[in-house]
PDB file of N, CA and C in Angstrom:
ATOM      1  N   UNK A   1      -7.374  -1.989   3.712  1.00  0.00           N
ATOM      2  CA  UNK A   1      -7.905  -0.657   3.718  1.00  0.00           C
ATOM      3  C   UNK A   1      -9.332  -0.709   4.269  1.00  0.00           C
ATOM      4  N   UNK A   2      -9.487  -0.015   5.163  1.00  0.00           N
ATOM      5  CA  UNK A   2     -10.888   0.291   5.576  1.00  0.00           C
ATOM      6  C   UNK A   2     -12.231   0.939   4.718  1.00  0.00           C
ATOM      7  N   UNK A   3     -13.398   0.711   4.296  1.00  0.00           N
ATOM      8  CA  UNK A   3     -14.194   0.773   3.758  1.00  0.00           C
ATOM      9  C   UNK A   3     -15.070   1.437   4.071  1.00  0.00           C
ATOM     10  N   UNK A   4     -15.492   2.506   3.791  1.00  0.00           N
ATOM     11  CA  UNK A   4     -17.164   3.130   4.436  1.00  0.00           C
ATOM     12  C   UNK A   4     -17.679   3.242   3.819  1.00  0.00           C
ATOM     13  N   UNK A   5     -19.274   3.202   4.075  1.00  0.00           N
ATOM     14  CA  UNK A   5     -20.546   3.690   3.575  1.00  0.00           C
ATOM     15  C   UNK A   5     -21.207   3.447   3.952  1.00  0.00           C
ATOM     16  N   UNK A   6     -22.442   4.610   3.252  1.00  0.00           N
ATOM     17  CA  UNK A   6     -23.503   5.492   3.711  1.00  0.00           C
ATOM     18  C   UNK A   6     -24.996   4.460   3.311  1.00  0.00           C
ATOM     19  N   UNK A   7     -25.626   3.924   3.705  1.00  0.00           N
ATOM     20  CA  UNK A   7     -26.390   3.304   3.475  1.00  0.00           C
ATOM     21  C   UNK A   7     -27.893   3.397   4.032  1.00  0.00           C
ATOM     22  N   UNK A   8     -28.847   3.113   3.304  1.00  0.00           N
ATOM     23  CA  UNK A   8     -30.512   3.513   3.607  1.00  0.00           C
ATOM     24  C   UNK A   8     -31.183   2.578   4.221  1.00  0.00           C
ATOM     25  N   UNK A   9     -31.809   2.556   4.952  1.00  0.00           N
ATOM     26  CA  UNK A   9     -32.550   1.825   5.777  1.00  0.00           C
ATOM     27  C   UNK A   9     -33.110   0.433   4.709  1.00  0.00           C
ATOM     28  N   UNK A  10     -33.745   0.771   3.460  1.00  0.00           N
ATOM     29  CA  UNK A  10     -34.470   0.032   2.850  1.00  0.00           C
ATOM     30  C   UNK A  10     -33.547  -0.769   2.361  1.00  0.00           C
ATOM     31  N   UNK A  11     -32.286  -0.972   1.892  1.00  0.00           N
ATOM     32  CA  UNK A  11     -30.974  -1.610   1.678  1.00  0.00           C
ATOM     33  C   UNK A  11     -29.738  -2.183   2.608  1.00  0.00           C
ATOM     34  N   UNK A  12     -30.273  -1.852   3.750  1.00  0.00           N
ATOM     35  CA  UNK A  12     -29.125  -2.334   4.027  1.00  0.00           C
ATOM     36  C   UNK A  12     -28.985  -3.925   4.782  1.00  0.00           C
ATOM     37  N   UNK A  13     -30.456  -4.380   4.912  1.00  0.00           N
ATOM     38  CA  UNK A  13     -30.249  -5.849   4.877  1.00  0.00           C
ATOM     39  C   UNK A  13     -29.553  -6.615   3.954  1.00  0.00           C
ATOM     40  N   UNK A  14     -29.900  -6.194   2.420  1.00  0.00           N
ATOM     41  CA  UNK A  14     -29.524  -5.947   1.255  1.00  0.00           C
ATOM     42  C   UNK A  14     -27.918  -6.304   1.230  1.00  0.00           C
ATOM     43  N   UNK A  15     -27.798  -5.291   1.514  1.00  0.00           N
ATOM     44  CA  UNK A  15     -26.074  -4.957   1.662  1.00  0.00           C
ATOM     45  C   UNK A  15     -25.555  -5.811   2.883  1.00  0.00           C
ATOM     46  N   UNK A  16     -25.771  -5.660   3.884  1.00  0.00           N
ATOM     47  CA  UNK A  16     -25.369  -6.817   4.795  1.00  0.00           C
ATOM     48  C   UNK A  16     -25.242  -8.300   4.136  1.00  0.00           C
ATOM     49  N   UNK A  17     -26.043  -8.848   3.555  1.00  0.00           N
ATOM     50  CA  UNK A  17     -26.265 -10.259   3.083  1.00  0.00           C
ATOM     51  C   UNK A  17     -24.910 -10.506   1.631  1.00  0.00           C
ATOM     52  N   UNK A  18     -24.646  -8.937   1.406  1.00  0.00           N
ATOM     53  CA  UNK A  18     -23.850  -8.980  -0.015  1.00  0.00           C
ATOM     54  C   UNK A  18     -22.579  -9.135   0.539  1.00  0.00           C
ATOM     55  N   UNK A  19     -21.971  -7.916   1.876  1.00  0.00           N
ATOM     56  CA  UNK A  19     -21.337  -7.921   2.310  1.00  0.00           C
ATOM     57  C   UNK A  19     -20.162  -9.616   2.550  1.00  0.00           C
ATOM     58  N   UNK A  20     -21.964 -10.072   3.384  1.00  0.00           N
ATOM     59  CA  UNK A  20     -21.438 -11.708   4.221  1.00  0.00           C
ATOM     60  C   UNK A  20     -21.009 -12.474   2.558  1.00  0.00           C
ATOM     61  N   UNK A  21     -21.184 -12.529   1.209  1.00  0.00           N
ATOM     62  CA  UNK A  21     -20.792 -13.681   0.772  1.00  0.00           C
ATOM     63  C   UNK A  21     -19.717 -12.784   0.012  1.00  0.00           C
ATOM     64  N   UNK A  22     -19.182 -11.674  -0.151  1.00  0.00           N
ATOM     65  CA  UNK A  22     -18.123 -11.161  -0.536  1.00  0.00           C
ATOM     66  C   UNK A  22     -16.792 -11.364   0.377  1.00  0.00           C
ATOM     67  N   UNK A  23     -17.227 -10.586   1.915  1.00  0.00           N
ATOM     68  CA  UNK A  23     -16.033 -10.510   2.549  1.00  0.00           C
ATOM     69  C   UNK A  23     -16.115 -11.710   3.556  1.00  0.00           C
ATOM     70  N   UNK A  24     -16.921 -12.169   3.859  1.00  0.00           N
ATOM     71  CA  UNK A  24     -17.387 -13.614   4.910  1.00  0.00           C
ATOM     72  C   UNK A  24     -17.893 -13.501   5.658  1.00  0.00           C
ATOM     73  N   UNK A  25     -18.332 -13.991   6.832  1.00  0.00           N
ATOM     74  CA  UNK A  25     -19.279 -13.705   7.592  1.00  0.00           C
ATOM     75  C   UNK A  25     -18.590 -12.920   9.488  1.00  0.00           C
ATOM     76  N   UNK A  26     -17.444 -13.348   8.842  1.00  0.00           N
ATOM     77  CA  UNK A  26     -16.790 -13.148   9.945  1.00  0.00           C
ATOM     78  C   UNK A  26     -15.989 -11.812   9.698  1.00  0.00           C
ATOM     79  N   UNK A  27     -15.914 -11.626   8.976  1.00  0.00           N
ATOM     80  CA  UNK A  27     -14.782 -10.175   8.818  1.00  0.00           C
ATOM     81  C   UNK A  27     -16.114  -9.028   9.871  1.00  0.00           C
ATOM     82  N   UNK A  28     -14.921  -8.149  10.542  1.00  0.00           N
ATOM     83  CA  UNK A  28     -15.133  -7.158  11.387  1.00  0.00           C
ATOM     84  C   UNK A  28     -16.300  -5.991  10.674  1.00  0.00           C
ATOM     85  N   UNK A  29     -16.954  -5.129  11.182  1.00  0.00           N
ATOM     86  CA  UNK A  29     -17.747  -4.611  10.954  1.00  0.00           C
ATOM     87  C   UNK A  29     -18.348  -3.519  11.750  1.00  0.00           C
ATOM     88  N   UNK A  30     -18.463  -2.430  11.613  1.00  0.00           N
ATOM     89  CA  UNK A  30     -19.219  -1.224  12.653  1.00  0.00           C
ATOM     90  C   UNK A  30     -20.714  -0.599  11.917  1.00  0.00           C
ATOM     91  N   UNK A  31     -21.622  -0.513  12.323  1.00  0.00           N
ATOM     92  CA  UNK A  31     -22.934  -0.184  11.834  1.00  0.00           C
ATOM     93  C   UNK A  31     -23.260   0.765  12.463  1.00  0.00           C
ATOM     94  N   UNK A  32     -22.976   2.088  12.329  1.00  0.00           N
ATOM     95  CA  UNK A  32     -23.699   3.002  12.934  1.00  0.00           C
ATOM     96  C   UNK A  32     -25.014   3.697  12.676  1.00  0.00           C
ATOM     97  N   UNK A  33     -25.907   3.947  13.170  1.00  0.00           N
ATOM     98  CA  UNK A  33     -27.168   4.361  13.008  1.00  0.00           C
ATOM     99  C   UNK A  33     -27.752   6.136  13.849  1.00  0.00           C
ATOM    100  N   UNK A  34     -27.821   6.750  12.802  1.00  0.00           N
ATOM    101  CA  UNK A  34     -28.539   7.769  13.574  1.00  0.00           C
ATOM    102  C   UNK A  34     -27.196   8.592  13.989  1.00  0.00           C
ATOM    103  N   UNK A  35     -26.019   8.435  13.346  1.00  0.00           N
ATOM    104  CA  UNK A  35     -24.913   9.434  13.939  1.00  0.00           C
ATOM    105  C   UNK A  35     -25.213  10.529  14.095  1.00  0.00           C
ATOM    106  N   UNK A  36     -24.906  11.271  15.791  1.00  0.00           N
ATOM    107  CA  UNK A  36     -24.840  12.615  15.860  1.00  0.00           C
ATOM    108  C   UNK A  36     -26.159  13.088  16.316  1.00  0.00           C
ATOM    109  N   UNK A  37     -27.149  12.114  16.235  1.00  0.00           N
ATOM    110  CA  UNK A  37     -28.726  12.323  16.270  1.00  0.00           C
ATOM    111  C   UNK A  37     -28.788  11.619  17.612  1.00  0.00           C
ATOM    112  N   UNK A  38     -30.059  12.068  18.490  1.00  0.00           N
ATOM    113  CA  UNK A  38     -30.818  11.636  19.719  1.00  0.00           C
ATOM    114  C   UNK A  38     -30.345  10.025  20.064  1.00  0.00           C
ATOM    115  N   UNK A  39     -31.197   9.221  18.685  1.00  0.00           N
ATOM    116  CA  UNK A  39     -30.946   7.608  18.924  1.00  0.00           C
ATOM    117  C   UNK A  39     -29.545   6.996  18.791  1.00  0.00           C
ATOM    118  N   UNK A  40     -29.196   8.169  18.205  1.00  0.00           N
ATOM    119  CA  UNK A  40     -27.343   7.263  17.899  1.00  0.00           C
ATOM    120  C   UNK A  40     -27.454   6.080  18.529  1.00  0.00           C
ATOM    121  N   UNK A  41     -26.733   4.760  17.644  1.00  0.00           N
ATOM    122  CA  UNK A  41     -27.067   3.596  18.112  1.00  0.00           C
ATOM    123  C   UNK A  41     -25.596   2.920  17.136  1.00  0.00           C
ATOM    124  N   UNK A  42     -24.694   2.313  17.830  1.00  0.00           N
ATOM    125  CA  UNK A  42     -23.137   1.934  17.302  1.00  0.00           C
ATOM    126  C   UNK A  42     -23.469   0.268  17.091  1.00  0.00           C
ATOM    127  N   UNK A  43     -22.992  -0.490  16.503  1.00  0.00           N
ATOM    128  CA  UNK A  43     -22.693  -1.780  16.330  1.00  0.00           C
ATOM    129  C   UNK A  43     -21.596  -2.180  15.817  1.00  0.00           C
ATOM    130  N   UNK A  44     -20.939  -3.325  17.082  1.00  0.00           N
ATOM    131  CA  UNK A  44     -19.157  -3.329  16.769  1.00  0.00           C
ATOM    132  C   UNK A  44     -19.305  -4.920  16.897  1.00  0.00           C
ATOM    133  N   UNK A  45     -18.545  -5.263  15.530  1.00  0.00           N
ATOM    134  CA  UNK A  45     -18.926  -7.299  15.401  1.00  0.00           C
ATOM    135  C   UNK A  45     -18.938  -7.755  13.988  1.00  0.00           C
ATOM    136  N   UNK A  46     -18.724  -8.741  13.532  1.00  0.00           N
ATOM    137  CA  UNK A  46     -19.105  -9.362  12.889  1.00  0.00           C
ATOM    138  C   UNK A  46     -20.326  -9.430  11.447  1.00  0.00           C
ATOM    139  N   UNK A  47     -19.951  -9.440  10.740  1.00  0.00           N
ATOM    140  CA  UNK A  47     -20.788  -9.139   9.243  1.00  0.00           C
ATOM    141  C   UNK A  47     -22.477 -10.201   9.548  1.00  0.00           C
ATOM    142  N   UNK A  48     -22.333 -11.474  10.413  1.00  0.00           N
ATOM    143  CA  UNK A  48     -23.073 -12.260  10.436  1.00  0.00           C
ATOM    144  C   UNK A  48     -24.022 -11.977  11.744  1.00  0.00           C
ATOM    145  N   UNK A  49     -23.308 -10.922  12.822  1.00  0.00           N
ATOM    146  CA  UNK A  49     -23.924 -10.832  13.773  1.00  0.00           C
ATOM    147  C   UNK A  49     -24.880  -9.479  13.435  1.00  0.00           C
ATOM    148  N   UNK A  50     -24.543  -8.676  12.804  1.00  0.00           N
ATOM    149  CA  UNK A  50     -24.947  -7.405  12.122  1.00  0.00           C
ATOM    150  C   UNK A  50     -26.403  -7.849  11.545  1.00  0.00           C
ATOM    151  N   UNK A  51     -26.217  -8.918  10.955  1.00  0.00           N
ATOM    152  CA  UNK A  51     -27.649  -9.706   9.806  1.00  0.00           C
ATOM    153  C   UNK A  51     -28.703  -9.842  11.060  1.00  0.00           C
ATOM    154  N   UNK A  52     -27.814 -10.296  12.117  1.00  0.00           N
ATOM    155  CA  UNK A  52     -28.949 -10.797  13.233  1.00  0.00           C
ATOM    156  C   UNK A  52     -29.644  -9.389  13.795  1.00  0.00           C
ATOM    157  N   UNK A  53     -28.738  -8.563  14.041  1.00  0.00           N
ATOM    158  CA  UNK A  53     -28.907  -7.285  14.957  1.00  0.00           C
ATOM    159  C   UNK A  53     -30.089  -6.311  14.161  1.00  0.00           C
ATOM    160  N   UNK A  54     -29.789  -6.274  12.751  1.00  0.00           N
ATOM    161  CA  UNK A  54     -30.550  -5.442  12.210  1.00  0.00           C
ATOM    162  C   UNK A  54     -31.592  -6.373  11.784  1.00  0.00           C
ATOM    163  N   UNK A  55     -32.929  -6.015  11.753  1.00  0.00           N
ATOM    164  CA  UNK A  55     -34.533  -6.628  11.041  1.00  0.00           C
ATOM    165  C   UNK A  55     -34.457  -6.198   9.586  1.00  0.00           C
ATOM    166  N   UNK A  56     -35.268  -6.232   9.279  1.00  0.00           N
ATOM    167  CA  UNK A  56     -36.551  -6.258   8.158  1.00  0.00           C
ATOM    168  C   UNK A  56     -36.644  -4.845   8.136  1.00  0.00           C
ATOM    169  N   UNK A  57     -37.075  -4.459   9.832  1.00  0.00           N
ATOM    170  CA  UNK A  57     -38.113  -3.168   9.396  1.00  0.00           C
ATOM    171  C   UNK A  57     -37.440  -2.073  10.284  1.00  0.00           C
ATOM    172  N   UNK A  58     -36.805  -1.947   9.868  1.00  0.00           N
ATOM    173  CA  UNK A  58     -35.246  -0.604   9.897  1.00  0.00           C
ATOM    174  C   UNK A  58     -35.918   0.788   9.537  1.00  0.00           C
ATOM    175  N   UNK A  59     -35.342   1.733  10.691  1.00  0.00           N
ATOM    176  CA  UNK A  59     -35.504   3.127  10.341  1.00  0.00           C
ATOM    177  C   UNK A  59     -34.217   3.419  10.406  1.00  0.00           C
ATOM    178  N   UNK A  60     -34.185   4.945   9.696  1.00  0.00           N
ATOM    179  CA  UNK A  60     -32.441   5.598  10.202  1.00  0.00           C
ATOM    180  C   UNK A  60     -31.751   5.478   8.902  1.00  0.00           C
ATOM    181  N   UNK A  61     -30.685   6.215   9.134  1.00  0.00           N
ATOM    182  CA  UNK A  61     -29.787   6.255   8.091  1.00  0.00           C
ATOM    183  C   UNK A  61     -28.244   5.856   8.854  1.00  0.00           C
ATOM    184  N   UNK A  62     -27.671   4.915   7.904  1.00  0.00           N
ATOM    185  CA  UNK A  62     -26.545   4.087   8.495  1.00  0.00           C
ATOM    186  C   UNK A  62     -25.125   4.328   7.907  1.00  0.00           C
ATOM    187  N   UNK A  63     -24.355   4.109   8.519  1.00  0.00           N
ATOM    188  CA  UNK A  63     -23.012   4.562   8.210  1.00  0.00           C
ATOM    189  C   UNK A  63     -22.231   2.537   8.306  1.00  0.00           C
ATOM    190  N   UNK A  64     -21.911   2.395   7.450  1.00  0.00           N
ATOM    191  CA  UNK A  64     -21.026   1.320   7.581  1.00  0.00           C
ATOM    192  C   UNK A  64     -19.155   1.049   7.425  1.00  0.00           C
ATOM    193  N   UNK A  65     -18.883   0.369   8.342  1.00  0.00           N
ATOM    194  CA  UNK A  65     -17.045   0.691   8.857  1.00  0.00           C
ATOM    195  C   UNK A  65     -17.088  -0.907   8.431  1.00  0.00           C
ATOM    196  N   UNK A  66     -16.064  -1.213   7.142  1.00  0.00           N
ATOM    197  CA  UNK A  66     -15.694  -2.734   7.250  1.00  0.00           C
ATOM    198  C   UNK A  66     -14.630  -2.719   6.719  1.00  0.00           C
ATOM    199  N   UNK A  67     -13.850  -3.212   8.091  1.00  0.00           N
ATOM    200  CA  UNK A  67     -11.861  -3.491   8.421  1.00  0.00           C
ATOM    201  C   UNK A  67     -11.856  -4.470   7.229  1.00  0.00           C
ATOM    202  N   UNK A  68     -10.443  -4.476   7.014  1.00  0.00           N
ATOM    203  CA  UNK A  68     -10.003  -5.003   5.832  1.00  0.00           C
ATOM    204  C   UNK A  68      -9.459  -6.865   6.421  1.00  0.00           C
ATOM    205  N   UNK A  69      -9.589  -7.328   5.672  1.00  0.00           N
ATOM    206  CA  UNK A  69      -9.114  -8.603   6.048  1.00  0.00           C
ATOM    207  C   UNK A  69      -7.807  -9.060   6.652  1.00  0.00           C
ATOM    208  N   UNK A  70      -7.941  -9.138   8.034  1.00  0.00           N
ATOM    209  CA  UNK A  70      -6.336  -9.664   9.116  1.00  0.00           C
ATOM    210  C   UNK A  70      -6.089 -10.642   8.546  1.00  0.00           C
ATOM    211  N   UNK A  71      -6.215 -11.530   7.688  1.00  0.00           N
ATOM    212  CA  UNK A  71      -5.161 -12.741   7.233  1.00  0.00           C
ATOM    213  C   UNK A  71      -5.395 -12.793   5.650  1.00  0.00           C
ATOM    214  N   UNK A  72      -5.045 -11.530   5.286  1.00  0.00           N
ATOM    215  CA  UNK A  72      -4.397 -11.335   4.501  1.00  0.00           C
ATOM    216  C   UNK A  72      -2.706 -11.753   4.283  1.00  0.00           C
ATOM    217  N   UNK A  73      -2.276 -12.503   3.274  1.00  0.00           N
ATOM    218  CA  UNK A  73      -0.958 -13.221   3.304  1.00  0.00           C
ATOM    219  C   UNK A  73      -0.016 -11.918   3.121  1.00  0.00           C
ATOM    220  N   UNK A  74       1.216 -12.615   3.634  1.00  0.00           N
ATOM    221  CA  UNK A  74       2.639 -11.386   3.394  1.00  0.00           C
ATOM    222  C   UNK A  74       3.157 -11.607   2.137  1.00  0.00           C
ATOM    223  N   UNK A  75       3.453 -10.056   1.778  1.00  0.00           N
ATOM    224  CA  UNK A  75       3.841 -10.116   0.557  1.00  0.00           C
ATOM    225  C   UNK A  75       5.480 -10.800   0.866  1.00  0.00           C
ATOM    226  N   UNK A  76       5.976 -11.618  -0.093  1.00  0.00           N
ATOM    227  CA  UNK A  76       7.273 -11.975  -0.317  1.00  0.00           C
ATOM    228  C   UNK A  76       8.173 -11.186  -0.497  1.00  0.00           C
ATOM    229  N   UNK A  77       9.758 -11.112  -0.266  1.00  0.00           N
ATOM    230  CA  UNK A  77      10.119 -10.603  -1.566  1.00  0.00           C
ATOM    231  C   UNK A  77      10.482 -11.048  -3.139  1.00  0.00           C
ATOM    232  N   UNK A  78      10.067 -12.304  -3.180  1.00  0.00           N
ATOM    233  CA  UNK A  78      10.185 -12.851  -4.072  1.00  0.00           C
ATOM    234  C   UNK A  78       8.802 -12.410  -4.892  1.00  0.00           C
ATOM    235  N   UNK A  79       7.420 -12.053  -4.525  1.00  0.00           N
ATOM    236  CA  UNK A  79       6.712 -11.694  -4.999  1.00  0.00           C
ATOM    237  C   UNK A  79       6.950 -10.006  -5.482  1.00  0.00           C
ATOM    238  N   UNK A  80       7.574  -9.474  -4.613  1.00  0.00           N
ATOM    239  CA  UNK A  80       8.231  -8.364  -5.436  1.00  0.00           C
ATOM    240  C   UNK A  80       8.860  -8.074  -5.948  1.00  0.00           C
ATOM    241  N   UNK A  81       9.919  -8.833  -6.171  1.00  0.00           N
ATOM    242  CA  UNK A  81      11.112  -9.115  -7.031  1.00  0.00           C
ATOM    243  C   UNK A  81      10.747  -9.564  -8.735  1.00  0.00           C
ATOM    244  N   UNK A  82       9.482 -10.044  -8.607  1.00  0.00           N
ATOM    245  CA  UNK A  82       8.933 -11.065  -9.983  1.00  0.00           C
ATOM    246  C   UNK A  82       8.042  -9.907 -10.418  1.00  0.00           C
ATOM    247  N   UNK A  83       7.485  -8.986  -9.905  1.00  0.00           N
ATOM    248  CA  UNK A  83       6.513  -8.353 -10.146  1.00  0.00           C
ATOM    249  C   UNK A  83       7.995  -6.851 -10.752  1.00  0.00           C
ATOM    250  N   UNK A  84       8.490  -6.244  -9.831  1.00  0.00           N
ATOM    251  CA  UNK A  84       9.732  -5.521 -10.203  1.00  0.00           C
ATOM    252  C   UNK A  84      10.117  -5.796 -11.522  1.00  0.00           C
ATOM    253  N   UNK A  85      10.337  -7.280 -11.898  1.00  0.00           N
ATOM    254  CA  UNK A  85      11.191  -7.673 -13.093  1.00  0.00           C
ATOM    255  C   UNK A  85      10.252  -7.299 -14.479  1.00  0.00           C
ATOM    256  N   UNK A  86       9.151  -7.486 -13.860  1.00  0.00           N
ATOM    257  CA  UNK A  86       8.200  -7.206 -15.095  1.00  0.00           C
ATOM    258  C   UNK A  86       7.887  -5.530 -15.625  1.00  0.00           C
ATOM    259  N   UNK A  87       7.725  -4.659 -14.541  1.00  0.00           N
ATOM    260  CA  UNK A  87       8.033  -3.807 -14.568  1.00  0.00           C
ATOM    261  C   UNK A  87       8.950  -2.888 -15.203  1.00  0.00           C
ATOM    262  N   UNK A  88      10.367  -3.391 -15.175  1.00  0.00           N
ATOM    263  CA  UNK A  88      11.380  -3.467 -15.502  1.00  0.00           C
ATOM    264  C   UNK A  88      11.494  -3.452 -17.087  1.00  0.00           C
ATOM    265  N   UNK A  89      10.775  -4.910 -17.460  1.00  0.00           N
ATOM    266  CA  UNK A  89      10.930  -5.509 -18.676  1.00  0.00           C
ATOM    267  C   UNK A  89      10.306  -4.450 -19.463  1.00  0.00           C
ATOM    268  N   UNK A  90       9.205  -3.595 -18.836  1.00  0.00           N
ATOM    269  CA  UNK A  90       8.413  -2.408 -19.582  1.00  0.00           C
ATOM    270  C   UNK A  90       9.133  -1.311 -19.694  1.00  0.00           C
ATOM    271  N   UNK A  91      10.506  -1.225 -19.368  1.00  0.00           N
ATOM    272  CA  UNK A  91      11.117  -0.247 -19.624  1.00  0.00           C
ATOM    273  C   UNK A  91      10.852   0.964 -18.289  1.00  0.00           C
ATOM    274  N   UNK A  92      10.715   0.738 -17.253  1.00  0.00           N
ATOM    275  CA  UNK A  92      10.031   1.431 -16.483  1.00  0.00           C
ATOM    276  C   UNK A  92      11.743   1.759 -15.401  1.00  0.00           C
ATOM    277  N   UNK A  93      11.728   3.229 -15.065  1.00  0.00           N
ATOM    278  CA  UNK A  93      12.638   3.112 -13.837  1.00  0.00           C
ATOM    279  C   UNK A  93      12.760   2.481 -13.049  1.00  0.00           C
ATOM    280  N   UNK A  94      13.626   2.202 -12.073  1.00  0.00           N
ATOM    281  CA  UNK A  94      13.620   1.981 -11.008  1.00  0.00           C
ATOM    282  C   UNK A  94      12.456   2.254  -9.940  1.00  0.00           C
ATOM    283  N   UNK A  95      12.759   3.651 -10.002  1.00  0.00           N
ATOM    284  CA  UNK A  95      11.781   4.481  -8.975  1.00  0.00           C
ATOM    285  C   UNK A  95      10.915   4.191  -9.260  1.00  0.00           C
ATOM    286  N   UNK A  96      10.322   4.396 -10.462  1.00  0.00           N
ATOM    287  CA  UNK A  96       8.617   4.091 -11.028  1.00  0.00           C
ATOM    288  C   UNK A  96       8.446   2.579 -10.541  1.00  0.00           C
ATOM    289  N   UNK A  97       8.717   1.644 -10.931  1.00  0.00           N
ATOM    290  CA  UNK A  97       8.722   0.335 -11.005  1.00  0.00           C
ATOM    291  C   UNK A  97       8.256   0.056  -9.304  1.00  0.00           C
ATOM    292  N   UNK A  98       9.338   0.606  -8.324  1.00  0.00           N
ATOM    293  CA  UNK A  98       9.135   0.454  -6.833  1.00  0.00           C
ATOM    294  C   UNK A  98       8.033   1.375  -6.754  1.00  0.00           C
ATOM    295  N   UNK A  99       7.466   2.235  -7.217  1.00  0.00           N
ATOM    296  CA  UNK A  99       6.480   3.111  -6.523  1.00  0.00           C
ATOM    297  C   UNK A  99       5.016   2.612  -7.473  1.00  0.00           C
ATOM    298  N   UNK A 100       4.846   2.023  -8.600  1.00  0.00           N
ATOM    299  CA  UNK A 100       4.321   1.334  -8.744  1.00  0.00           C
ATOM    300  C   UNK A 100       3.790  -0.274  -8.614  1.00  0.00           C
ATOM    301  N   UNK A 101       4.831  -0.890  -7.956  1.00  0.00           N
ATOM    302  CA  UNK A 101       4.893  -1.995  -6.975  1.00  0.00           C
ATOM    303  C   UNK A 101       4.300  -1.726  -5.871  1.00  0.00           C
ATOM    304  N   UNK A 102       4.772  -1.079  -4.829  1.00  0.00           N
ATOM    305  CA  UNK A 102       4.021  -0.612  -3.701  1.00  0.00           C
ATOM    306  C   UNK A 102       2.596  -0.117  -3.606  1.00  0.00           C
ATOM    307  N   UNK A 103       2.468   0.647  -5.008  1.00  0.00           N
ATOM    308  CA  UNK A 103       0.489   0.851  -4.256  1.00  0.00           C
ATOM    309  C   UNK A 103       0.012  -0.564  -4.770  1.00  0.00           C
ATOM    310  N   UNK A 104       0.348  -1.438  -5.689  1.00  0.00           N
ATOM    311  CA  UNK A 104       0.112  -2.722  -6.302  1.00  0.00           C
ATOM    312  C   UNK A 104      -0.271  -3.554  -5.057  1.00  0.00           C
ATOM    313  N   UNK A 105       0.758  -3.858  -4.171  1.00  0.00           N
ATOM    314  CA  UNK A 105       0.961  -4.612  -3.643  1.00  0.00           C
ATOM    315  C   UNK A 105       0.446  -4.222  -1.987  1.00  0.00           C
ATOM    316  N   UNK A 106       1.068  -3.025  -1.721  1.00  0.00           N
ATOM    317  CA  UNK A 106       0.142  -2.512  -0.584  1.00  0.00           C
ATOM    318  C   UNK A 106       1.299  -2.497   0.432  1.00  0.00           C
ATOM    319  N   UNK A 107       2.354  -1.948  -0.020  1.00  0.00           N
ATOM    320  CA  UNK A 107       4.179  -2.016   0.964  1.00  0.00           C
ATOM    321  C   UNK A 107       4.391  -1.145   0.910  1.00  0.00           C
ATOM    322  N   UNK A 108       5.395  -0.853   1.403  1.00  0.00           N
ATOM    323  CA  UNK A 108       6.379   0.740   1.301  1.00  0.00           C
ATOM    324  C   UNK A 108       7.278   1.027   0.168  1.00  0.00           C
ATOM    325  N   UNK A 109       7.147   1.881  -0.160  1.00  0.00           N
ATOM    326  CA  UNK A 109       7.663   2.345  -1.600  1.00  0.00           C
ATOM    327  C   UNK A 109       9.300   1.687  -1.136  1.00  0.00           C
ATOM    328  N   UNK A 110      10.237   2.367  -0.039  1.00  0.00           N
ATOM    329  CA  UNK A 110      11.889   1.785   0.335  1.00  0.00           C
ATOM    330  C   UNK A 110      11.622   0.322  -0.482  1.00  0.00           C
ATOM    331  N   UNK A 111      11.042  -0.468   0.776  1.00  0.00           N
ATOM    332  CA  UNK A 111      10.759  -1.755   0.675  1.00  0.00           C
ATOM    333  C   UNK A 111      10.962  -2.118  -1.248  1.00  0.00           C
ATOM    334  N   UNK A 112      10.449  -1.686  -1.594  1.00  0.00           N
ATOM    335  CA  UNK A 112      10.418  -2.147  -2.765  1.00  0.00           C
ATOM    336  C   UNK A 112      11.357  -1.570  -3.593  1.00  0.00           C
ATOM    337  N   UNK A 113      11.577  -0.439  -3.805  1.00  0.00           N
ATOM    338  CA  UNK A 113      13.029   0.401  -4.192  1.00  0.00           C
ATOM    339  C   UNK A 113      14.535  -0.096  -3.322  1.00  0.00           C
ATOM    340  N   UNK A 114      14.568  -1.100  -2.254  1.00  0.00           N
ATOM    341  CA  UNK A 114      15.589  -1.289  -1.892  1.00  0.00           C
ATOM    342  C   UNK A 114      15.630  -2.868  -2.526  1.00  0.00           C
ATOM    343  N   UNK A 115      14.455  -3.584  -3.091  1.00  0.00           N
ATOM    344  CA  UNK A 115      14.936  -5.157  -4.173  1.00  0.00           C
ATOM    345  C   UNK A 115      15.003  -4.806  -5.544  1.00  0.00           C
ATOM    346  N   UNK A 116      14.812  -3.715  -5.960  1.00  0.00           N
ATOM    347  CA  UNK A 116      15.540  -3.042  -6.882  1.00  0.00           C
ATOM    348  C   UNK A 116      16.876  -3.266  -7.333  1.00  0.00           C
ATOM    349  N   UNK A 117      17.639  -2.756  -6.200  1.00  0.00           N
ATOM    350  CA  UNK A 117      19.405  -2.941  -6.571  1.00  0.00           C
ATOM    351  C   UNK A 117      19.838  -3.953  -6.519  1.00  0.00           C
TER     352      UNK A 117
END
C-alpha cells in the first residue's frame, strides 16, 4: 500500500533518516515540495538519495509518496489455508473467515473463499 504525507520543512530530515532505518534505504520514494506553487520541485528515487537531495536548511512544505515494498513474499495457499482454519476454529463463516483473511493478508476475498471448500 502506498503511503503519504504531509511533512514540515523543520522535520523532514527527521523523517527521512526514520523512514531509511524502517523501510531501508532503498525502498522507492517521491518528495514533493511546493505543490501547485511557483517552485514546485518533484523528487523520484530512493529513501537514501532523498537524505542526499534534501539539506539541513529546507524551506517549503513537503508532500511524501513511499511505494510499498516489491519483494514482498507471496502469500501461499497453504498460508491461507492455516490462517482460514483458525478462523474457522473461532466459529467464524466461511464468508467472514475469507473476507477476513483477505484484508489480513492483502488477496482477494474469491482467492480466499475459493480454499474454503
Amino acid at each position: 500500500m502506498v503511503s503519504v504525507l504531509y511533512e514540515s520543512p523543520h522535520a523532514l530530515s527527521k523523517t527521512l533518516m526514520l523512514l531509511r532505518e524502517v523501510c531501508g534505504a532503498q525502498r522507492h520514494i517521491v518528495v514533493a515540495k511546493e505543490l501547485t506553487k511557483m517552485h514546485e520541485h518533484v523528487f523520484r528515487g530512493c529513501i537514501s538519495e532523498a537524505i542526499n537531495e534534501f539539506g539541513a536548511d529546507i524551506k517549503g512544505e513537503f508532500v511524501l509518496i513511499i511505494y510499498p515494498d516489491t519483494k514482498q513474499r507471496e502469500v501461499s495457499d497453504e498460508d491461507i489455508k492455516e490462517l482460514l482454519r483458525e478462523y474457522k476454529a473461532s466459529r467464524m463463516t466461511k464468508k467472514d473467515a475469507a473476507k477476513a483473511a483477505s484484508e489480513k493478508l492483502g488477496i482477494r476475498p474469491n482467492r480466499a473463499y475459493r480454499l474454503t471448500i
